[in-house]
PDB file of N, CA and C in Angstrom:
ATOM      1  N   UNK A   1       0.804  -1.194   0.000  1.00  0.00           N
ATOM      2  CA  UNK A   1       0.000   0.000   0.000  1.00  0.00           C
ATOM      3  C   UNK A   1       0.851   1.265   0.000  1.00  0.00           C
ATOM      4  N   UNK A   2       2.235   1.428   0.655  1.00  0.00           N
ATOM      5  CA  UNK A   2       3.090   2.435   0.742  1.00  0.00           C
ATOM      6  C   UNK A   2       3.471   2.720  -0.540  1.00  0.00           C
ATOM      7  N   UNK A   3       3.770   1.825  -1.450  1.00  0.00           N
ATOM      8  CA  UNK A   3       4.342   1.909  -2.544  1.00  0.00           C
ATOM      9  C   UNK A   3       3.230   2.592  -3.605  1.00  0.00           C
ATOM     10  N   UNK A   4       2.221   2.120  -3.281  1.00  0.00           N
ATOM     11  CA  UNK A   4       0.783   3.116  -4.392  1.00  0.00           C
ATOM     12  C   UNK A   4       0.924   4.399  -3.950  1.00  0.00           C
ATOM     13  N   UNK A   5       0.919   4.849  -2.260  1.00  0.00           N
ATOM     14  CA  UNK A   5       0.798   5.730  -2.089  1.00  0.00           C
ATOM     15  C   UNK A   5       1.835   7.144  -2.315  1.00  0.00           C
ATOM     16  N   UNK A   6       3.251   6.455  -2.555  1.00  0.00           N
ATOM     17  CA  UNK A   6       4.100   6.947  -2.963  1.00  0.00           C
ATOM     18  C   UNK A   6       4.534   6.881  -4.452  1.00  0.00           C
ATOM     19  N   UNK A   7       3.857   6.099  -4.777  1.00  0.00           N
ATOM     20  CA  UNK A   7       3.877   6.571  -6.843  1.00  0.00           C
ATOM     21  C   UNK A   7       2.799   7.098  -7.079  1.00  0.00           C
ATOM     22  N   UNK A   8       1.730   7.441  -6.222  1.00  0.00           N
ATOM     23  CA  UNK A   8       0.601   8.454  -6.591  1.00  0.00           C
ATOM     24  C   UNK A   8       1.410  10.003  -6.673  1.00  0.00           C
ATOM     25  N   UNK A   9       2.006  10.165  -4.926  1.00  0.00           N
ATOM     26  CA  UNK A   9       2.690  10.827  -4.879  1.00  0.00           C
ATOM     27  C   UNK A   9       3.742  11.807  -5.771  1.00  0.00           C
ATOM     28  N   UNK A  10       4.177  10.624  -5.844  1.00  0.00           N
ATOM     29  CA  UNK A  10       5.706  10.980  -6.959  1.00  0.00           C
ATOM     30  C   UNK A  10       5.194  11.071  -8.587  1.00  0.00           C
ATOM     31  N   UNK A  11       3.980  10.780  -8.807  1.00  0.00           N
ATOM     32  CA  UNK A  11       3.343  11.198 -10.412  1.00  0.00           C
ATOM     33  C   UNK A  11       2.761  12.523 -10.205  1.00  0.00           C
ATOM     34  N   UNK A  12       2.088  12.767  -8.770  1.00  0.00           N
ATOM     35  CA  UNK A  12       1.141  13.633  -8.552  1.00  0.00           C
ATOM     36  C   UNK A  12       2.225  15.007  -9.138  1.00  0.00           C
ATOM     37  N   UNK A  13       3.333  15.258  -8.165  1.00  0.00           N
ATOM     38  CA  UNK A  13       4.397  15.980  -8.198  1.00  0.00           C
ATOM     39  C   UNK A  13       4.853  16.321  -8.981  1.00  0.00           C
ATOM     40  N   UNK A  14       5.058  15.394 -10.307  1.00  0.00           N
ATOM     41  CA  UNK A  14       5.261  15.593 -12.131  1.00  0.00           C
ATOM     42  C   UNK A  14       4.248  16.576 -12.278  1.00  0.00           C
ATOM     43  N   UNK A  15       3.350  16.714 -12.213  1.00  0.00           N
ATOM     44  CA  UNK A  15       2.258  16.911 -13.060  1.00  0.00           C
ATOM     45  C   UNK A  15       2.548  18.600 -12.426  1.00  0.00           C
ATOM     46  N   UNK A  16       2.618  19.702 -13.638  1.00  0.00           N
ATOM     47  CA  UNK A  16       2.308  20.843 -13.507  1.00  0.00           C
ATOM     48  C   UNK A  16       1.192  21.471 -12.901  1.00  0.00           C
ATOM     49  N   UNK A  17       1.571  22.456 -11.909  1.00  0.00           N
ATOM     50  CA  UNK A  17       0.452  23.128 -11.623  1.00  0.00           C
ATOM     51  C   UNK A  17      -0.498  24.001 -12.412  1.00  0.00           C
ATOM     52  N   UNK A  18       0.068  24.125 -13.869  1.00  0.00           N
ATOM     53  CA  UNK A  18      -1.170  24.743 -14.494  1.00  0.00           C
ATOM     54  C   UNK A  18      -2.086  23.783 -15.206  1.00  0.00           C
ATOM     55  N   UNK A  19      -1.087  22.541 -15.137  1.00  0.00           N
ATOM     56  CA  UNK A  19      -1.874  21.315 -15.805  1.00  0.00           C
ATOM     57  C   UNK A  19      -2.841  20.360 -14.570  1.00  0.00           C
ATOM     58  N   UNK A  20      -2.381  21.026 -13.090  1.00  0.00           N
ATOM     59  CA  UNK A  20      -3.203  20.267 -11.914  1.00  0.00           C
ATOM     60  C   UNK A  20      -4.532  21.231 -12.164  1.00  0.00           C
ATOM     61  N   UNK A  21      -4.752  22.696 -12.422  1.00  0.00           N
ATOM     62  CA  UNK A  21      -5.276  23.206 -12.344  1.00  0.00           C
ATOM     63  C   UNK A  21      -7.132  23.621 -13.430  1.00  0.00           C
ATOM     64  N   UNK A  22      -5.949  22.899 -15.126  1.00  0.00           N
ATOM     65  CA  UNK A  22      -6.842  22.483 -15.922  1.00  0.00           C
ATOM     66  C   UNK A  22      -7.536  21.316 -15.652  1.00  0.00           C
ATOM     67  N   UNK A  23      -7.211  20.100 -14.703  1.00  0.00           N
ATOM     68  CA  UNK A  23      -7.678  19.393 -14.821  1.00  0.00           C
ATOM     69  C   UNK A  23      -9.097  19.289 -13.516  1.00  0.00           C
ATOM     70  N   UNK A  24      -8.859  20.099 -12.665  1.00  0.00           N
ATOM     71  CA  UNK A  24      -9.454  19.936 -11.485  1.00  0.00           C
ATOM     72  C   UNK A  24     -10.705  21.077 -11.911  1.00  0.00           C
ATOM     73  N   UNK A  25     -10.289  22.319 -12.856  1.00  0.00           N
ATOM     74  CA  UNK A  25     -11.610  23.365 -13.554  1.00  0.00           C
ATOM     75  C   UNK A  25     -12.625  22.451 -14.464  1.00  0.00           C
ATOM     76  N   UNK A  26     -12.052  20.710 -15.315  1.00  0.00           N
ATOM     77  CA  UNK A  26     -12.493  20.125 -15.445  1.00  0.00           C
ATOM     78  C   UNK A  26     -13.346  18.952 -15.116  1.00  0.00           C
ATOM     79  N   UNK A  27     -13.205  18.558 -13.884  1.00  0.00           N
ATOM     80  CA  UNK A  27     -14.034  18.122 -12.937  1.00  0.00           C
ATOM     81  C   UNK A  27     -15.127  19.055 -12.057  1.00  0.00           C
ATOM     82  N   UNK A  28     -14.439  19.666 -11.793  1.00  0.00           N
ATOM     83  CA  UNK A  28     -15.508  20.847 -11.536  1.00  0.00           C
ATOM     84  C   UNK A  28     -16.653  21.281 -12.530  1.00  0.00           C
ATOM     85  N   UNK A  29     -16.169  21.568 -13.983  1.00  0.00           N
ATOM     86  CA  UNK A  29     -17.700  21.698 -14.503  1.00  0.00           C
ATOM     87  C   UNK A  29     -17.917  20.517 -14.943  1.00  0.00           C
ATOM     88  N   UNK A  30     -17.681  19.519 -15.067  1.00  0.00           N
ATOM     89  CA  UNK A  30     -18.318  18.128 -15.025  1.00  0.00           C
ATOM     90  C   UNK A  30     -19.621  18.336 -14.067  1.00  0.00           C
ATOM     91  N   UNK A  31     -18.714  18.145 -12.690  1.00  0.00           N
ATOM     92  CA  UNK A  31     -19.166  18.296 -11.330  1.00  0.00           C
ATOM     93  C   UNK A  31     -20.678  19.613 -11.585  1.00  0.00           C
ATOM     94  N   UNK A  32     -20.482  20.283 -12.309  1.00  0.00           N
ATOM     95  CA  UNK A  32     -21.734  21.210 -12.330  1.00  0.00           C
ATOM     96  C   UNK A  32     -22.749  20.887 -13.226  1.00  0.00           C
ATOM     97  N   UNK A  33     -22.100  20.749 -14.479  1.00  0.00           N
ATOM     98  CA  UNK A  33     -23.221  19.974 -15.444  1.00  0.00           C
ATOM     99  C   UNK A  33     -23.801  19.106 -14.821  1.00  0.00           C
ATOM    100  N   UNK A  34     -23.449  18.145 -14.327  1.00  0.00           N
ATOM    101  CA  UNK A  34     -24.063  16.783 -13.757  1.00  0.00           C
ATOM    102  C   UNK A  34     -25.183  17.663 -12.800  1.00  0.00           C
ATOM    103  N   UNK A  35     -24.571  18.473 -11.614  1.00  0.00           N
ATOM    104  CA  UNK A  35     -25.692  19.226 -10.963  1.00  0.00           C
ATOM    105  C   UNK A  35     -26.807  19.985 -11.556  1.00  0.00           C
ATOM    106  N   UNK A  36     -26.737  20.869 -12.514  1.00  0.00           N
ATOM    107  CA  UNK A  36     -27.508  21.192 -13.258  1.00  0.00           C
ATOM    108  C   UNK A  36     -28.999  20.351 -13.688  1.00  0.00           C
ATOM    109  N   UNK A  37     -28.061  19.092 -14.651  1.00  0.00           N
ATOM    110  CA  UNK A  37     -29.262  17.626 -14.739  1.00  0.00           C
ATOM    111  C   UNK A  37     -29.900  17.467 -13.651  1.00  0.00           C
ATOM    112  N   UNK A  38     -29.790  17.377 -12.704  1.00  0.00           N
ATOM    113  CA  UNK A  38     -30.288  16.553 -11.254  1.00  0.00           C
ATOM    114  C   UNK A  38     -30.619  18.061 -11.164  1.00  0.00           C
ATOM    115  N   UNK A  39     -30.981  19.219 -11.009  1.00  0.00           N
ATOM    116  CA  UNK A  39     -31.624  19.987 -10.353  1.00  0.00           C
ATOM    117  C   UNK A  39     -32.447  19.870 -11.820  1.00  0.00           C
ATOM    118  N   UNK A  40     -32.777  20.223 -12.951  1.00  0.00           N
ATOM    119  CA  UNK A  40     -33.504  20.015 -13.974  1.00  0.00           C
ATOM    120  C   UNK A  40     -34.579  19.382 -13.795  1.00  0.00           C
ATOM    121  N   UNK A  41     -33.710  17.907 -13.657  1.00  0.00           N
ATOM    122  CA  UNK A  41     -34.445  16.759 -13.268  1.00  0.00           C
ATOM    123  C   UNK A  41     -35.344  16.607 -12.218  1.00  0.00           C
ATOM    124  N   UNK A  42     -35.489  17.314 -11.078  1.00  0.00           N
ATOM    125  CA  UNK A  42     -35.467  17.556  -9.757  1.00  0.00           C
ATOM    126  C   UNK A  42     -37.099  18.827  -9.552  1.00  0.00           C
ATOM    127  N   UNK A  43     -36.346  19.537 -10.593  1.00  0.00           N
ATOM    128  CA  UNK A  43     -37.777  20.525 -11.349  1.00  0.00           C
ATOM    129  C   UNK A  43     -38.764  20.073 -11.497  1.00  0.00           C
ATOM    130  N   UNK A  44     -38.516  18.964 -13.202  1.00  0.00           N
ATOM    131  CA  UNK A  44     -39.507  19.205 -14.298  1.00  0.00           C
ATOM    132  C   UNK A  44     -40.852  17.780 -13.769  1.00  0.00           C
ATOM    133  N   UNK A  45     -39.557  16.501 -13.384  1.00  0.00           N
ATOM    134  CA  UNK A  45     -40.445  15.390 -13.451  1.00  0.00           C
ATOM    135  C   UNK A  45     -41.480  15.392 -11.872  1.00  0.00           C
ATOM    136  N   UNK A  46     -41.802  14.837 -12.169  1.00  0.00           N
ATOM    137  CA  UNK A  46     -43.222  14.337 -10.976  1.00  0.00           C
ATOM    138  C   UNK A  46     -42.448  12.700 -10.370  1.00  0.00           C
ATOM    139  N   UNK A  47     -42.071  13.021  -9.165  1.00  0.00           N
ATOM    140  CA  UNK A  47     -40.698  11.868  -8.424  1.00  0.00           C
ATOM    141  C   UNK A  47     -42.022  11.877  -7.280  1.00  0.00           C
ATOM    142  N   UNK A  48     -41.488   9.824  -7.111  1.00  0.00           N
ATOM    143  CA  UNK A  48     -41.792   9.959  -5.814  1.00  0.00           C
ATOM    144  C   UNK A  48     -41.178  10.771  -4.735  1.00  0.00           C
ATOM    145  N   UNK A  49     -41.734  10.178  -3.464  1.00  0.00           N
ATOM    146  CA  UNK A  49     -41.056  10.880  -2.495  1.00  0.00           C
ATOM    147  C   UNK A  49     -39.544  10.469  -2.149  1.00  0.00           C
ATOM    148  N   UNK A  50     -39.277   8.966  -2.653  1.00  0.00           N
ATOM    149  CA  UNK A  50     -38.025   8.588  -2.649  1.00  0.00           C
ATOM    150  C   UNK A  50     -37.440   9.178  -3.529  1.00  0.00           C
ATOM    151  N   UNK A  51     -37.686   9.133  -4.928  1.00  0.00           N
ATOM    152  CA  UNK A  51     -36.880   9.505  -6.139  1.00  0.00           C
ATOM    153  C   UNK A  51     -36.460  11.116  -5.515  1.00  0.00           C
ATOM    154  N   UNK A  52     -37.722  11.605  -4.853  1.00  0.00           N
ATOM    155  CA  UNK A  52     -36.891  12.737  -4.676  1.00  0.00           C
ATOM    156  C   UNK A  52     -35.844  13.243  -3.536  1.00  0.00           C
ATOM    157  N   UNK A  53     -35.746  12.204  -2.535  1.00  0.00           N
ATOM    158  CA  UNK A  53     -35.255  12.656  -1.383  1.00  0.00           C
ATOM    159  C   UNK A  53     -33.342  12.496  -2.092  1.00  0.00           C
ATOM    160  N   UNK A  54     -33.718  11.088  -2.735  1.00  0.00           N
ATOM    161  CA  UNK A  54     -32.264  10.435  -3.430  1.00  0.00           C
ATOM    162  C   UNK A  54     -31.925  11.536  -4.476  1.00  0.00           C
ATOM    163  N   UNK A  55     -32.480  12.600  -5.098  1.00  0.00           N
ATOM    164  CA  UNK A  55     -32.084  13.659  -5.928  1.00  0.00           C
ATOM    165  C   UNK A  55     -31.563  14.705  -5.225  1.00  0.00           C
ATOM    166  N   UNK A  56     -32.062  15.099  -3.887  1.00  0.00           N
ATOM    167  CA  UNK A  56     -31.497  16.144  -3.128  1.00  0.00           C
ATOM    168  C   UNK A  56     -30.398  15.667  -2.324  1.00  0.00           C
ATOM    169  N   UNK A  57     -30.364  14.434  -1.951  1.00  0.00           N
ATOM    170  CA  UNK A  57     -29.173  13.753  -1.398  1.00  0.00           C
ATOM    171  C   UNK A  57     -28.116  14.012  -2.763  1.00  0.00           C
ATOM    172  N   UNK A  58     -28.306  13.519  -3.766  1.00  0.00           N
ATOM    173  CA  UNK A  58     -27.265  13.810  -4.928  1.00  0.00           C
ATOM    174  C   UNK A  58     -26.831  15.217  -4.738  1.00  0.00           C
ATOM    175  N   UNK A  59     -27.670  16.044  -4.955  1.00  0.00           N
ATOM    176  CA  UNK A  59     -27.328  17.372  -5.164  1.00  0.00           C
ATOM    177  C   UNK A  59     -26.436  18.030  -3.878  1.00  0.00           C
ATOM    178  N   UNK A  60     -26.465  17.414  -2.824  1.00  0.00           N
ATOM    179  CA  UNK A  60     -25.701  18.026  -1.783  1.00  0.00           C
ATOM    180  C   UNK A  60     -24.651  17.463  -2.024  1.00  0.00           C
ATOM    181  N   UNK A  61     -24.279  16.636  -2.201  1.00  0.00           N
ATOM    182  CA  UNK A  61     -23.299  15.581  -2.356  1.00  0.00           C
ATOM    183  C   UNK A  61     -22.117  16.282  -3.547  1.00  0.00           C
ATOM    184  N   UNK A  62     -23.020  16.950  -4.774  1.00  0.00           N
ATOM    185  CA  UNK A  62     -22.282  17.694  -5.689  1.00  0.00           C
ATOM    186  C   UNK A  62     -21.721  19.073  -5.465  1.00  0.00           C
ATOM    187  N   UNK A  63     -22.776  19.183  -4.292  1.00  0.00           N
ATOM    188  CA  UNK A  63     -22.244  20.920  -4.084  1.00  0.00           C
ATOM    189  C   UNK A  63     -21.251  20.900  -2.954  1.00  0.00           C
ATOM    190  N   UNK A  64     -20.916  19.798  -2.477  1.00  0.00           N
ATOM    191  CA  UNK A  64     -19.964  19.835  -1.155  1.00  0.00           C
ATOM    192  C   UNK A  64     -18.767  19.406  -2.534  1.00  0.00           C
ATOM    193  N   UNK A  65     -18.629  18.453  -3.386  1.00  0.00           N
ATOM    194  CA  UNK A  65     -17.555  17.889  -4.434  1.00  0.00           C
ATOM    195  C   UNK A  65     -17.412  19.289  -4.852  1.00  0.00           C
ATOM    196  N   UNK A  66     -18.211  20.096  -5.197  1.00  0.00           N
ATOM    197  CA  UNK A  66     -18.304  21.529  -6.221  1.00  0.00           C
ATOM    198  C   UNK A  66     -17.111  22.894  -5.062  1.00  0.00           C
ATOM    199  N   UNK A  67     -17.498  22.505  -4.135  1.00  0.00           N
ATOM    200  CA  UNK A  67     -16.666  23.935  -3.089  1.00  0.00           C
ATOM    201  C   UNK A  67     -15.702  23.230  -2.456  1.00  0.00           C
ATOM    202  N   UNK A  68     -15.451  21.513  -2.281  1.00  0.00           N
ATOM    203  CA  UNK A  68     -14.085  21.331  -2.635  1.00  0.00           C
ATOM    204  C   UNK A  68     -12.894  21.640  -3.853  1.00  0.00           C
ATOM    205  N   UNK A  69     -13.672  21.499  -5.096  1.00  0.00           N
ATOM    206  CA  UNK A  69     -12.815  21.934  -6.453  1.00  0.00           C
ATOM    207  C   UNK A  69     -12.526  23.370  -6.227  1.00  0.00           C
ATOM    208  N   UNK A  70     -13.358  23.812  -5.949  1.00  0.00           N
ATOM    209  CA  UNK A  70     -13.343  25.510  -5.558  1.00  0.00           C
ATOM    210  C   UNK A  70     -12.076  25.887  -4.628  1.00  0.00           C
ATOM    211  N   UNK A  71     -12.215  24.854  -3.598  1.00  0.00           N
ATOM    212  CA  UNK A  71     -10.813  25.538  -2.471  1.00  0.00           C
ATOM    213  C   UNK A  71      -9.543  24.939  -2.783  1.00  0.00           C
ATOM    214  N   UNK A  72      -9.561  23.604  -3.860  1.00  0.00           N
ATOM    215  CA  UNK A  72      -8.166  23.326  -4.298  1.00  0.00           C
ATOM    216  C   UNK A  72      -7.844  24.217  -5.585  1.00  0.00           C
ATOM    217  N   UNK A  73      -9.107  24.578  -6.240  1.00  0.00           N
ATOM    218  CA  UNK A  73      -8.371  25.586  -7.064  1.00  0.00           C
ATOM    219  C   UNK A  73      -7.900  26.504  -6.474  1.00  0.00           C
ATOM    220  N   UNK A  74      -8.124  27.294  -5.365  1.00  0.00           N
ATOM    221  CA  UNK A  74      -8.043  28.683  -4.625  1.00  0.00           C
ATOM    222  C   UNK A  74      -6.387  28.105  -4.076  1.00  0.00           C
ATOM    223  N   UNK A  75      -6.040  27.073  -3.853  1.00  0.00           N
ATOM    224  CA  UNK A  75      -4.877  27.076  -3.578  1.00  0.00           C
ATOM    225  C   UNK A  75      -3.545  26.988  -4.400  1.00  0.00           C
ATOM    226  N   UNK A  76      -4.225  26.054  -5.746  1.00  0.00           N
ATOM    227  CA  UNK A  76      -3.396  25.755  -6.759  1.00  0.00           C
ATOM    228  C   UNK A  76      -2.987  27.226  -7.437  1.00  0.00           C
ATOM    229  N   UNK A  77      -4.348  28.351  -7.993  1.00  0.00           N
ATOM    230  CA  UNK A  77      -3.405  29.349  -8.016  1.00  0.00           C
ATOM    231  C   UNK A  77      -2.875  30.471  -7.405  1.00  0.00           C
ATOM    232  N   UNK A  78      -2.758  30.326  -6.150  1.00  0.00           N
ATOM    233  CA  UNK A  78      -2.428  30.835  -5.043  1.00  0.00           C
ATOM    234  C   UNK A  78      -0.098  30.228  -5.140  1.00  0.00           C
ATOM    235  N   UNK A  79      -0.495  28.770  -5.642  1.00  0.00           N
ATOM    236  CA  UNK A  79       1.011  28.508  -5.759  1.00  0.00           C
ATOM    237  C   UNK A  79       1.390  28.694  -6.827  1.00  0.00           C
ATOM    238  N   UNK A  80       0.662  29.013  -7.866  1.00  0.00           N
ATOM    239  CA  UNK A  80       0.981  29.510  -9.289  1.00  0.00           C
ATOM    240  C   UNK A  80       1.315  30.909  -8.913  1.00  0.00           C
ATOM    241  N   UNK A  81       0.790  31.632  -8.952  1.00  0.00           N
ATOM    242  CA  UNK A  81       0.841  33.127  -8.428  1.00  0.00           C
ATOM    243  C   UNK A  81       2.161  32.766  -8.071  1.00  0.00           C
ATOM    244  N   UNK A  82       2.862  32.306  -6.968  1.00  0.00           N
ATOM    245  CA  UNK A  82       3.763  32.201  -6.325  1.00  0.00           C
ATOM    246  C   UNK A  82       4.967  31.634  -7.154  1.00  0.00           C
ATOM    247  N   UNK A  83       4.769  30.417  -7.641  1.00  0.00           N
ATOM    248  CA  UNK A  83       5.660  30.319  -8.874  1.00  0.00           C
ATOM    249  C   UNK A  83       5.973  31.450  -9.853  1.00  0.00           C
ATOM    250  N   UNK A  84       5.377  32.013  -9.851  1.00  0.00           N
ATOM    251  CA  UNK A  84       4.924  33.204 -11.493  1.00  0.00           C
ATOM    252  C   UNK A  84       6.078  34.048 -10.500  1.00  0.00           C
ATOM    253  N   UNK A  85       5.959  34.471  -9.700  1.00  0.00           N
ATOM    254  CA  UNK A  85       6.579  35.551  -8.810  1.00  0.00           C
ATOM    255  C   UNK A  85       8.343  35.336  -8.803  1.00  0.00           C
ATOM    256  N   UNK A  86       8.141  33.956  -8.641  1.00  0.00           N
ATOM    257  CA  UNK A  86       9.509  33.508  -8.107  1.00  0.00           C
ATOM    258  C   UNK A  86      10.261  33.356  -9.717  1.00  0.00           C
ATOM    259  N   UNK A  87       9.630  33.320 -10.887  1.00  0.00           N
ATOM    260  CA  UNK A  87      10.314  32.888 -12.084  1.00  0.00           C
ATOM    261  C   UNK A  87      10.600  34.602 -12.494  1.00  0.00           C
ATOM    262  N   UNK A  88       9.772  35.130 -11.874  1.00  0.00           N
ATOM    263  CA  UNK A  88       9.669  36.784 -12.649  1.00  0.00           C
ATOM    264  C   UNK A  88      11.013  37.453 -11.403  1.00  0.00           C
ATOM    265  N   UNK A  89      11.484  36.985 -10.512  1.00  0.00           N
ATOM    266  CA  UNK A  89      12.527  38.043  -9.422  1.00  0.00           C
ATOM    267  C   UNK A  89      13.725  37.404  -9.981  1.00  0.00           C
ATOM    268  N   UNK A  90      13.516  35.592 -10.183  1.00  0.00           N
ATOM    269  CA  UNK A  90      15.159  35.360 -11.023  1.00  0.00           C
ATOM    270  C   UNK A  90      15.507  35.972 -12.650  1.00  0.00           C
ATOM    271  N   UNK A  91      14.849  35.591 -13.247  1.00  0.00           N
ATOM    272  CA  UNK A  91      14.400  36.827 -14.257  1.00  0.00           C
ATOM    273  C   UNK A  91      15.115  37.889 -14.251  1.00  0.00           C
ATOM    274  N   UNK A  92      14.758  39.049 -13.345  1.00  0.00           N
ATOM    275  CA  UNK A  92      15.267  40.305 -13.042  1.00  0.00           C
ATOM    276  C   UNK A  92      16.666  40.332 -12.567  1.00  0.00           C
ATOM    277  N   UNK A  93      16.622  39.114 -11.249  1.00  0.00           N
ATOM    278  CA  UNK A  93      18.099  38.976 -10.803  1.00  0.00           C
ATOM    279  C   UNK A  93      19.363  38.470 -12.071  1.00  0.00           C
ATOM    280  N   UNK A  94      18.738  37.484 -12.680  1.00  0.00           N
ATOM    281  CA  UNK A  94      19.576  37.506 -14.131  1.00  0.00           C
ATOM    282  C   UNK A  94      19.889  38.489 -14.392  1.00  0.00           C
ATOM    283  N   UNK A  95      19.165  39.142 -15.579  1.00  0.00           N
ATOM    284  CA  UNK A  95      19.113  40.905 -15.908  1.00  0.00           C
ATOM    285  C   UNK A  95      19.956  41.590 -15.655  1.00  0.00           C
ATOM    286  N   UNK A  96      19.988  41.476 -14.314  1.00  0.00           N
ATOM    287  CA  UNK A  96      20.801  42.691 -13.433  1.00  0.00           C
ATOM    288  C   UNK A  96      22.255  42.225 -13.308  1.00  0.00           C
ATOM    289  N   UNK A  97      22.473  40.953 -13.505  1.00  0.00           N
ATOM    290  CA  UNK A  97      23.649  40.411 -12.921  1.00  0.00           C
ATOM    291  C   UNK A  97      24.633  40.569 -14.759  1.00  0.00           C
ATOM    292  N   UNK A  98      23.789  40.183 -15.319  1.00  0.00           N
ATOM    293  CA  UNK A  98      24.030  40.005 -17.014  1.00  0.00           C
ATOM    294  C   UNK A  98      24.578  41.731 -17.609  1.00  0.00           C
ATOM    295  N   UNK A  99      23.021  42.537 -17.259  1.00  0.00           N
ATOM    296  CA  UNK A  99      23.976  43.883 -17.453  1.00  0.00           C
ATOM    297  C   UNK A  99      25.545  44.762 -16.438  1.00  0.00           C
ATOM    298  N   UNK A 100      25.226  44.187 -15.246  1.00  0.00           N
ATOM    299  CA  UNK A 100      26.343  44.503 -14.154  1.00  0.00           C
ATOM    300  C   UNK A 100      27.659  43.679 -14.958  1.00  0.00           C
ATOM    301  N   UNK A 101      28.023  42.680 -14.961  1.00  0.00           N
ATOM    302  CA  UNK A 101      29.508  42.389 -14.923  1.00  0.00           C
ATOM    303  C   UNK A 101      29.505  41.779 -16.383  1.00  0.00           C
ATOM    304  N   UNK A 102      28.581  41.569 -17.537  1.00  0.00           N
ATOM    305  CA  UNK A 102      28.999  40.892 -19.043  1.00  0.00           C
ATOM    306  C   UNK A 102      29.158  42.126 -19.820  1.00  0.00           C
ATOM    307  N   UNK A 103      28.137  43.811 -19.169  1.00  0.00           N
ATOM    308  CA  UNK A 103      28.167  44.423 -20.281  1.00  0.00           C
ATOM    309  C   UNK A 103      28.905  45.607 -19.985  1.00  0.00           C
TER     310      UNK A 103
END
């Protein structure tokens, strides 16, 4: 089990944060379309009282999945931001070092 959990790990880590980020905006509107149907659904048809309790159980179920995607995106570009920052000061520190002592 250590060993899955550490090649999840160690793939997870490959994977770019702008490419963690496309993929999780993609589950997310998955995650909404699907909600959408089930509230549609939830509207139009005439449900029992089961069919409908099991539709609002769905729907909570999507909107708690829906404001999780929400707070891992809020973090993912929160470390993008942060990456972006850190590629843009070496950048400059280059620059500066390149015009100081090459030119």
């Amino acid at each position: 089990m250590t060993k899955s959990k550490s090649a999840k790990t160690m793939k997870k880590e490959k994977i770019s944060v702008a490419n963690e980020i496309d993929r999780i905006e993609e589950q997310r509107l998955h995650c909404q379309n699907s909600l959408e149907r089930v509230e549609f659904r939830h509207r139009r048809e005439e449900l029992s009282d089961e069919d409908r309790k099991a539709l609002e159980d769905e729907m909570v179920i999507m909107n708690e999945r829906i404001q999780i995607y929400e707070k891992e995106l809020q973090v993912l570009r929160g470390e993008n931001r942060r990456n972006m920052m850190l590629s843009v000061a070496l950048l400059a520190i280059s620059a500066l070092f390149y015009y100081a002592f090459i030119n």
